[in-house]
C-alpha atoms as a PDB file:
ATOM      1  CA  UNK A   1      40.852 120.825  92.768  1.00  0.00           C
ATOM      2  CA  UNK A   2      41.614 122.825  89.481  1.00  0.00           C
ATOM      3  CA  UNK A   3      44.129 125.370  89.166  1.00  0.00           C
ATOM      4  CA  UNK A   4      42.013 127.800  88.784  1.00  0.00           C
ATOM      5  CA  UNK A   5      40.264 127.223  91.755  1.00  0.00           C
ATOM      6  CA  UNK A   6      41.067 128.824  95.338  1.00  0.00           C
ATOM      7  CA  UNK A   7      39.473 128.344  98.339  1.00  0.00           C
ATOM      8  CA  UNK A   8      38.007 130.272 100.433  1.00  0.00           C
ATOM      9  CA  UNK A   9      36.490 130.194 104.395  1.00  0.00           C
ATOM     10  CA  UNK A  10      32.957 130.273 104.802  1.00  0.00           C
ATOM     11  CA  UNK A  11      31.792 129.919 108.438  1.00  0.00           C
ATOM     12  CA  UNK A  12      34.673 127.556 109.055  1.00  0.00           C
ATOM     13  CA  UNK A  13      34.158 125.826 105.892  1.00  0.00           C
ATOM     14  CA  UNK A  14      36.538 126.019 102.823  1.00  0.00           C
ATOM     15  CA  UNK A  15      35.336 126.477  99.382  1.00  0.00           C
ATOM     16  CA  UNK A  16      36.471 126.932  95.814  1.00  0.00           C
ATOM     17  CA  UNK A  17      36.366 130.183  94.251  1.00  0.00           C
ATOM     18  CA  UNK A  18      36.196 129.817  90.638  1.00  0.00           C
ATOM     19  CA  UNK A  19      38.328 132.411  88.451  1.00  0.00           C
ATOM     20  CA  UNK A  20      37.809 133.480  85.328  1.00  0.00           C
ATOM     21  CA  UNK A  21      39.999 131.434  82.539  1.00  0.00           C
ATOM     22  CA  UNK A  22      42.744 132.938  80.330  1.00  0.00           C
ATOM     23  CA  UNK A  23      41.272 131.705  77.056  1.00  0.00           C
ATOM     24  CA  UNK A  24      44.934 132.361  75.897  1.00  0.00           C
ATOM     25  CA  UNK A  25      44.037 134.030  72.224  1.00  0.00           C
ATOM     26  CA  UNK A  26      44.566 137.353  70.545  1.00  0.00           C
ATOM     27  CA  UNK A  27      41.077 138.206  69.010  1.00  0.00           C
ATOM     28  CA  UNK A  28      41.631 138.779  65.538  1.00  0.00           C
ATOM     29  CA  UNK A  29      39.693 141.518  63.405  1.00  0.00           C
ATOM     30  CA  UNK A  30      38.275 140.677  60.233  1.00  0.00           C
ATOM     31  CA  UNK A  31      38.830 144.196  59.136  1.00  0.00           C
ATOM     32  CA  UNK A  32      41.476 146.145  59.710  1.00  0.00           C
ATOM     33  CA  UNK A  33      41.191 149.561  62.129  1.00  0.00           C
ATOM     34  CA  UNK A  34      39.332 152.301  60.544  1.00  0.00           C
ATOM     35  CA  UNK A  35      39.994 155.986  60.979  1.00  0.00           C
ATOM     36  CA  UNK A  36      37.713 157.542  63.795  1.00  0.00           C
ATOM     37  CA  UNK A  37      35.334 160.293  63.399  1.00  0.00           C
ATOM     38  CA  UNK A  38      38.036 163.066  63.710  1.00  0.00           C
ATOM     39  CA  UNK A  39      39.348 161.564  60.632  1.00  0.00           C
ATOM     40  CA  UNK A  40      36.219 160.696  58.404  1.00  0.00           C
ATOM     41  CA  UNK A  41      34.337 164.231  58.910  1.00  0.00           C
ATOM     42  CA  UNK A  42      36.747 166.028  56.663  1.00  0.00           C
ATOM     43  CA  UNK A  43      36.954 163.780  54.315  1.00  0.00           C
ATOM     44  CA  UNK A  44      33.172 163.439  53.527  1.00  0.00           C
ATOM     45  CA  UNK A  45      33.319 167.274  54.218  1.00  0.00           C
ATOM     46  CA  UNK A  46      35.217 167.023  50.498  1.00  0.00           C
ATOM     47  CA  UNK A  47      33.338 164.382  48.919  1.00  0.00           C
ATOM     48  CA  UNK A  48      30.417 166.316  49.047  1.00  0.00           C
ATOM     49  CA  UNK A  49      31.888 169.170  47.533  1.00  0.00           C
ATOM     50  CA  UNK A  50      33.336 167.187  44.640  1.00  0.00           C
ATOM     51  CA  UNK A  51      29.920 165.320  44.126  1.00  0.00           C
ATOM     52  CA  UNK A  52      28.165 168.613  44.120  1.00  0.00           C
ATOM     53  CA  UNK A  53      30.672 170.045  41.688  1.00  0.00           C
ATOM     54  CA  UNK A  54      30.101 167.299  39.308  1.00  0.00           C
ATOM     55  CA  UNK A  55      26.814 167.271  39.784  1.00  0.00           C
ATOM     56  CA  UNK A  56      26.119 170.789  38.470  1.00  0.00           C
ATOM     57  CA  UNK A  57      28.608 170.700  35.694  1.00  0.00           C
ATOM     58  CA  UNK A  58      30.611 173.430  37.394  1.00  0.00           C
ATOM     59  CA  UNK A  59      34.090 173.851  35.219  1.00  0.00           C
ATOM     60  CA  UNK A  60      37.091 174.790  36.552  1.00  0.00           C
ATOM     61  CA  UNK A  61      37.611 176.994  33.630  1.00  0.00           C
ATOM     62  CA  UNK A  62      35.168 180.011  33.962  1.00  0.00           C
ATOM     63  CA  UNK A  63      35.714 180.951  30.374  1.00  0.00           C
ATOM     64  CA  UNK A  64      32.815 179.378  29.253  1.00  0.00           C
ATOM     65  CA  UNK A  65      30.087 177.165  30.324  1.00  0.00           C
ATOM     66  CA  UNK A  66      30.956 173.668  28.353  1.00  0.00           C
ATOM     67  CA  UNK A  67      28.577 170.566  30.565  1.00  0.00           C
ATOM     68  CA  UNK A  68      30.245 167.719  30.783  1.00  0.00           C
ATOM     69  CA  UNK A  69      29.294 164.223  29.706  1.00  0.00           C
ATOM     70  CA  UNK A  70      27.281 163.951  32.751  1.00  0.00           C
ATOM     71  CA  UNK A  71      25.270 166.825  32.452  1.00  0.00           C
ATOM     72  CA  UNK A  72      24.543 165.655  29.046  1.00  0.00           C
ATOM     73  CA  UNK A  73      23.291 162.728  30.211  1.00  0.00           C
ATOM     74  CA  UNK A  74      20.886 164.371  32.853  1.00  0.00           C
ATOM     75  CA  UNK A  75      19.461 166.801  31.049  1.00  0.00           C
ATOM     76  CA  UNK A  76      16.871 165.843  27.961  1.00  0.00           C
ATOM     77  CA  UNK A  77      18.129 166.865  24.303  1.00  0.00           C
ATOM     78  CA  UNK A  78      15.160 169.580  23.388  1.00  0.00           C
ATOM     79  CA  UNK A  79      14.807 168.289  20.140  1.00  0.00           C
ATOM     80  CA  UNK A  80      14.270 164.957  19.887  1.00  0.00           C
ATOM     81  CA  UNK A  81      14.532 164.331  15.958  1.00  0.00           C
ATOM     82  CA  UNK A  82      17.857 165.481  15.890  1.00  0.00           C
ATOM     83  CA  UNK A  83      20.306 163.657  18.202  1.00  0.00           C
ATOM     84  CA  UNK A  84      23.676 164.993  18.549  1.00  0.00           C
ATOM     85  CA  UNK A  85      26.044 163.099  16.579  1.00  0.00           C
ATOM     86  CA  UNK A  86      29.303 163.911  18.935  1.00  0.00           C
ATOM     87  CA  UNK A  87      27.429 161.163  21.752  1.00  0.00           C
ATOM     88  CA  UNK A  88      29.311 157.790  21.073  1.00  0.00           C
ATOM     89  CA  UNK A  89      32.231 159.987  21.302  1.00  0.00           C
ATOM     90  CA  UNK A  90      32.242 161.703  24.335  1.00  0.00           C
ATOM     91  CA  UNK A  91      31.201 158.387  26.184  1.00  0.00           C
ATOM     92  CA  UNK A  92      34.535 156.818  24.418  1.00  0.00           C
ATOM     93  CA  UNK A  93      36.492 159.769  25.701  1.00  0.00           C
ATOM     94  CA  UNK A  94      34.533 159.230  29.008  1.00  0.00           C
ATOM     95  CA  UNK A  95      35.201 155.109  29.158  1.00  0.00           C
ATOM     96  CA  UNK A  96      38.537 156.079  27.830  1.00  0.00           C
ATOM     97  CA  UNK A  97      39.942 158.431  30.551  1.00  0.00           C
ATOM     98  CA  UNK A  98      38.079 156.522  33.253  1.00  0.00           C
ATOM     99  CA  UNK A  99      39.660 152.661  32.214  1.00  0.00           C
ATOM    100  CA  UNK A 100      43.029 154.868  32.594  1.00  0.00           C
ATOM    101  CA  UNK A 101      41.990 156.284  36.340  1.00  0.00           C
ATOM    102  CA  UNK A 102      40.804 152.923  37.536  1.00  0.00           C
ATOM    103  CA  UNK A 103      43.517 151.181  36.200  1.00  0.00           C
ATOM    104  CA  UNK A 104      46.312 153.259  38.164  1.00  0.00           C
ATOM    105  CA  UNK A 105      43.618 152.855  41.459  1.00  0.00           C
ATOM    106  CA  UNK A 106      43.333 149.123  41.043  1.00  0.00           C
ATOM    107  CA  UNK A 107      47.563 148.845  40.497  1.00  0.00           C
ATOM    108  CA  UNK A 108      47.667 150.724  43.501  1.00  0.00           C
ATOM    109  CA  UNK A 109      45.588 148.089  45.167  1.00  0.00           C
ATOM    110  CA  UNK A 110      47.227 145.425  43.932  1.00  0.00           C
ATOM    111  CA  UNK A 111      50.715 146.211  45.035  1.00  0.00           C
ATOM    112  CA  UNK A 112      49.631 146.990  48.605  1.00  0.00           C
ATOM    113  CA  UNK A 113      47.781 144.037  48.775  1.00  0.00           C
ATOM    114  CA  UNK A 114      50.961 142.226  47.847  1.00  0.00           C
ATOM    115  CA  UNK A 115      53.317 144.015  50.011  1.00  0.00           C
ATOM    116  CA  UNK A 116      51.497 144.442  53.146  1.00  0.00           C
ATOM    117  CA  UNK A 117      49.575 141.147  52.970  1.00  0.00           C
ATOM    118  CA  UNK A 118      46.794 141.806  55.568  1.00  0.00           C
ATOM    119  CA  UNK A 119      46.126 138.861  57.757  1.00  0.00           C
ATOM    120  CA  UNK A 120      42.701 138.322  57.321  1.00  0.00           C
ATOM    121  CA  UNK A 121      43.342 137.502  53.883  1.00  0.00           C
ATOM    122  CA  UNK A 122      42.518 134.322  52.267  1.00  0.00           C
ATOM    123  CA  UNK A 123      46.381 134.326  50.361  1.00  0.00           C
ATOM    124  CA  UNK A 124      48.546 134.388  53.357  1.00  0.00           C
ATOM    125  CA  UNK A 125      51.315 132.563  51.565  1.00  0.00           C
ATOM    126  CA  UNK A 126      51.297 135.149  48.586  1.00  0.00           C
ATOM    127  CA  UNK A 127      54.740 136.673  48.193  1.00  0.00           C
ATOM    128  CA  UNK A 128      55.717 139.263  45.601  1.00  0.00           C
ATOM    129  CA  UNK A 129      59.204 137.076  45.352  1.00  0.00           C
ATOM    130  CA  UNK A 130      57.174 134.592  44.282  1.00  0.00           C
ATOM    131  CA  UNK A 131      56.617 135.973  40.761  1.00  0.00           C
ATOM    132  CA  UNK A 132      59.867 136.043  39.679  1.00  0.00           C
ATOM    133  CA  UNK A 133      60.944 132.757  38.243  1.00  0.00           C
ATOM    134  CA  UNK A 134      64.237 130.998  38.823  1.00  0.00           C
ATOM    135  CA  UNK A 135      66.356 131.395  35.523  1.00  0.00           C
ATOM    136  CA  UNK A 136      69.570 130.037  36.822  1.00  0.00           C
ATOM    137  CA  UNK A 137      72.493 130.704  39.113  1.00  0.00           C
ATOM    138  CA  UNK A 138      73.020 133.824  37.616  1.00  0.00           C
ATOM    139  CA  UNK A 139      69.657 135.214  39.061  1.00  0.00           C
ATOM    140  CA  UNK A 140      71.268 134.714  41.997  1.00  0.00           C
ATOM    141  CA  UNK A 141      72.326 138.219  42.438  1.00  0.00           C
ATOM    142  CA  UNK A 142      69.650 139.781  41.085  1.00  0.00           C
ATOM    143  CA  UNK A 143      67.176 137.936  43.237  1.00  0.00           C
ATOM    144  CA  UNK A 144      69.144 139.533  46.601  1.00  0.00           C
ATOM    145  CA  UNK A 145      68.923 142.630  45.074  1.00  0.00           C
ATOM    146  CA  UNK A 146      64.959 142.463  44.544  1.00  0.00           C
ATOM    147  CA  UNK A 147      65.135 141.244  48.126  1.00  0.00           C
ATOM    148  CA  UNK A 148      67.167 143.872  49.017  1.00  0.00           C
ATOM    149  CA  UNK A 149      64.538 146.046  46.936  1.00  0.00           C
ATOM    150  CA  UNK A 150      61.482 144.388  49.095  1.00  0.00           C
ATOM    151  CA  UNK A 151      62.336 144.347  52.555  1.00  0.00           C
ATOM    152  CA  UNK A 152      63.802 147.880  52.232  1.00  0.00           C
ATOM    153  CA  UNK A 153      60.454 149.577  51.744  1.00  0.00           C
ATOM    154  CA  UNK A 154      58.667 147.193  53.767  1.00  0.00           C
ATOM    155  CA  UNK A 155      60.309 148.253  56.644  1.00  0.00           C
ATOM    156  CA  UNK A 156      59.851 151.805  57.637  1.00  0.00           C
ATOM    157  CA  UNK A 157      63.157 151.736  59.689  1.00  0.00           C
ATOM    158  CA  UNK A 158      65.116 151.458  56.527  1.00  0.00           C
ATOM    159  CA  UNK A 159      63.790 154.337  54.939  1.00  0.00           C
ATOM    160  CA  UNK A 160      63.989 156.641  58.502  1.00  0.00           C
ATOM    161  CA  UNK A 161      68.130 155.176  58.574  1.00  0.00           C
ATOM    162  CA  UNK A 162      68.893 156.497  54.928  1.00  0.00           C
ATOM    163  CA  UNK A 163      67.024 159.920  55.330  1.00  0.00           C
ATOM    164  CA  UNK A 164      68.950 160.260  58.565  1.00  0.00           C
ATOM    165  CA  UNK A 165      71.950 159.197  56.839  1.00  0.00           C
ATOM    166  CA  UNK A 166      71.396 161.681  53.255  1.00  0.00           C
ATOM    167  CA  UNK A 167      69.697 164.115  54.718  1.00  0.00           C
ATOM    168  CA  UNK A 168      69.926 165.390  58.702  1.00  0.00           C
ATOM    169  CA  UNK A 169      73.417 164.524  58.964  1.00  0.00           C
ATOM    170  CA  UNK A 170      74.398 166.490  56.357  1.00  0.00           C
ATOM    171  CA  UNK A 171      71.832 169.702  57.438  1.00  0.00           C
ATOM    172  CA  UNK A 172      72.943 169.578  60.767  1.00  0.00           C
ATOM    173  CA  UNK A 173      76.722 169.276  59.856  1.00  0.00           C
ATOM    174  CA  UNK A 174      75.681 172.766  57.677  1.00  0.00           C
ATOM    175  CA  UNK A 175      74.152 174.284  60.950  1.00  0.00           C
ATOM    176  CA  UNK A 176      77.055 174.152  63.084  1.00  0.00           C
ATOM    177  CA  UNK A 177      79.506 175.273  60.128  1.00  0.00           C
ATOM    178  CA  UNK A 178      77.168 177.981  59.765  1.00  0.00           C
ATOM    179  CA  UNK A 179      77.201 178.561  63.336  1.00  0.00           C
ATOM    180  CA  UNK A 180      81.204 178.556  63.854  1.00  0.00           C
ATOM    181  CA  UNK A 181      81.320 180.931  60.791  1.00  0.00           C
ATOM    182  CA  UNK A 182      78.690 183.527  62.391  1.00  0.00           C
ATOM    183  CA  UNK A 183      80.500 183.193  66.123  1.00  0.00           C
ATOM    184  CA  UNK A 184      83.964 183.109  64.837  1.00  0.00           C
ATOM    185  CA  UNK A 185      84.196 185.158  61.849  1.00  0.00           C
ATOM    186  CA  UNK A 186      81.783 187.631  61.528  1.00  0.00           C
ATOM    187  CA  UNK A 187      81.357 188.590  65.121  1.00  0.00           C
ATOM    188  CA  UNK A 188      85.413 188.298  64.985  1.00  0.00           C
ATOM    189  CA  UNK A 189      85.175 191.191  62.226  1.00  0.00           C
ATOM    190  CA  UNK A 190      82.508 193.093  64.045  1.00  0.00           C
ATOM    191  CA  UNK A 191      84.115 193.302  67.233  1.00  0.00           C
ATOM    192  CA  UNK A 192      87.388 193.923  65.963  1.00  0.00           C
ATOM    193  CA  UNK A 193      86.336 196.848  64.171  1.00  0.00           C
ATOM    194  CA  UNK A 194      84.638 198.091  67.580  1.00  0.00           C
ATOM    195  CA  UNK A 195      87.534 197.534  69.425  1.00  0.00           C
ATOM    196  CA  UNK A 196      90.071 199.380  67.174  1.00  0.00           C
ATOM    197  CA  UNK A 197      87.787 202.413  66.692  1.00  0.00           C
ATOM    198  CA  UNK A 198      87.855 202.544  70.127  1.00  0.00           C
ATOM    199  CA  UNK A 199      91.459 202.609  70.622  1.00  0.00           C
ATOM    200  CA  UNK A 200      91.953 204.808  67.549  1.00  0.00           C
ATOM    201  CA  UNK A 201      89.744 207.571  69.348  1.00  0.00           C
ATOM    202  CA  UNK A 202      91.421 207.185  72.714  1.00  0.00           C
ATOM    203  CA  UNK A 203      94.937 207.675  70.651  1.00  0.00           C
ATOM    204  CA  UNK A 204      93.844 210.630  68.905  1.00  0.00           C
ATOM    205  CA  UNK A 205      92.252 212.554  71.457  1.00  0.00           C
ATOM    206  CA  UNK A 206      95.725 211.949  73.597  1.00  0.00           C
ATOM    207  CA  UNK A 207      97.910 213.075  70.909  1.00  0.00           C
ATOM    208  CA  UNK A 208      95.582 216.149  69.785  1.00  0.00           C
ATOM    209  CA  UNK A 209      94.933 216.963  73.431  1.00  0.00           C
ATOM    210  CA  UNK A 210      91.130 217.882  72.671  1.00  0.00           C
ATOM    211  CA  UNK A 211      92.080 220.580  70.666  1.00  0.00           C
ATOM    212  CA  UNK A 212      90.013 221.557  67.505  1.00  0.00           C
ATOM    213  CA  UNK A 213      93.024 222.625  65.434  1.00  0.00           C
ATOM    214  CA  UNK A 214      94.457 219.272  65.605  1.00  0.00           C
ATOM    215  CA  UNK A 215      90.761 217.331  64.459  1.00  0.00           C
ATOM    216  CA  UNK A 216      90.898 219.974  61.594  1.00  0.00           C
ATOM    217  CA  UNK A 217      94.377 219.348  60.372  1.00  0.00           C
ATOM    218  CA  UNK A 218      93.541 215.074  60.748  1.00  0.00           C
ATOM    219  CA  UNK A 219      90.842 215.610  58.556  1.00  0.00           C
ATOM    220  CA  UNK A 220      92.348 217.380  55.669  1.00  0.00           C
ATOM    221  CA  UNK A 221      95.097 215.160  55.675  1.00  0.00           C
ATOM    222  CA  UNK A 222      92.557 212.194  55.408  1.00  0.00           C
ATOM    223  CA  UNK A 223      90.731 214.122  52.466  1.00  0.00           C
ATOM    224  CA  UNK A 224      94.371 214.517  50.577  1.00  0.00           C
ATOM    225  CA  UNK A 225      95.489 211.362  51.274  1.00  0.00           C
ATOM    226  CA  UNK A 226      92.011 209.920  49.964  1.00  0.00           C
END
């Protein structure tokens, strides 16, 4: 008998109950998780505005109605014999600024592909160390540092220990200077000042004996004296 078999009684009779088998494997993907519904809507939401906008040769710039190079395109020239001259360069422009938007996209691309290396990739043994040649012992050094460099933003935990480090501690140490100050100084200075107006009333109103005379006589002297 197996090991995954047990048995069991029928009528007096034992027989073996066959369990399902732990195939033992993590089932792999061969694309990685995409966002779920809650996270696409908006985002065609906007892509439908921007293709509309560039669709109708909408500017930004309500000065004036200039079309763009696409509108140009859609729309027929009216007269036919005389074909604007200003074509082959608006398309360069066009090619031009678009080689330079792709470009940054596709270097984008590139250097998350290299860092993050997904695992259904066909270059599992591509490292970004790998590019950098071996010069010598003295590359030594500089080789830990682009290491260093590497596995520092690879690892998110790196980057959450140095903004801890540069930036909380040093808020929070602010906040509870800020909040000694406030307890210990100015409320110090506000109730001192309540507390000695109160005992400067109580004295005066013993030594003048509630008498108006006396209130008069305090006051000019404070107005000569001041």
């Amino acid at each position: 008998m197996n090991n995954n078999e047990q048995p069991y009684t029928i009528g007096g009779k034992k027989e073996a109950l066959i369990t399902i088998t732990n195939l033992g494997y993590k089932k792999a993907f061969s694309y990685p998780h995409e966002s779920d519904n809650t996270m696409l809507f908006p985002m065609l939401i906007l892509l439908l505005f921007t293709l509309f906008v560039g669709a109708i040769a909408i500017p930004f710039n309500q000065e004036g109605m200039h079309l763009d190079i696409l509108s140009k395109l859609l729309t027929p020239s009216i007269n036919l014999l005389h074909q604007n001259s200003n074509d082959f360069e608006d398309s360069y422009q066009f090619f031009k600024n678009a080689t330079f938007s792709v470009s940054i996209a596709c270097s984008g691309i590139f250097t998350a592909f290299l860092l993050y290396k997904p695992f259904y990739s066909s270059v599992q043994n591509l490292n970004l160390l790998n590019s950098f040649v071996k010069r010598g012992p003295k590359r030594i050094l500089l080789d830990k540092m682009i290491y260093l460099i590497y596995d520092w933003s690879y690892n998110r935990g790196y980057i959450d220990m140095f903004y801890s480090i540069s930036l909380t501690k040093d808020i929070r140490g602010l906040a509870e200077l800020t909040h000694v100050f406030d307890r210990r100084v100015t409320d110090g200075i506000t109730n001192g000042v309540g507390i000695t107006s109160f005992f400067v009333r109580e004295s005066v109103k013993y030594l003048g004996g509630s008498r108006i005379s006396f209130y008069l006589l305090l006051y000019l002297v404070y107005v000569f004296i001041f």
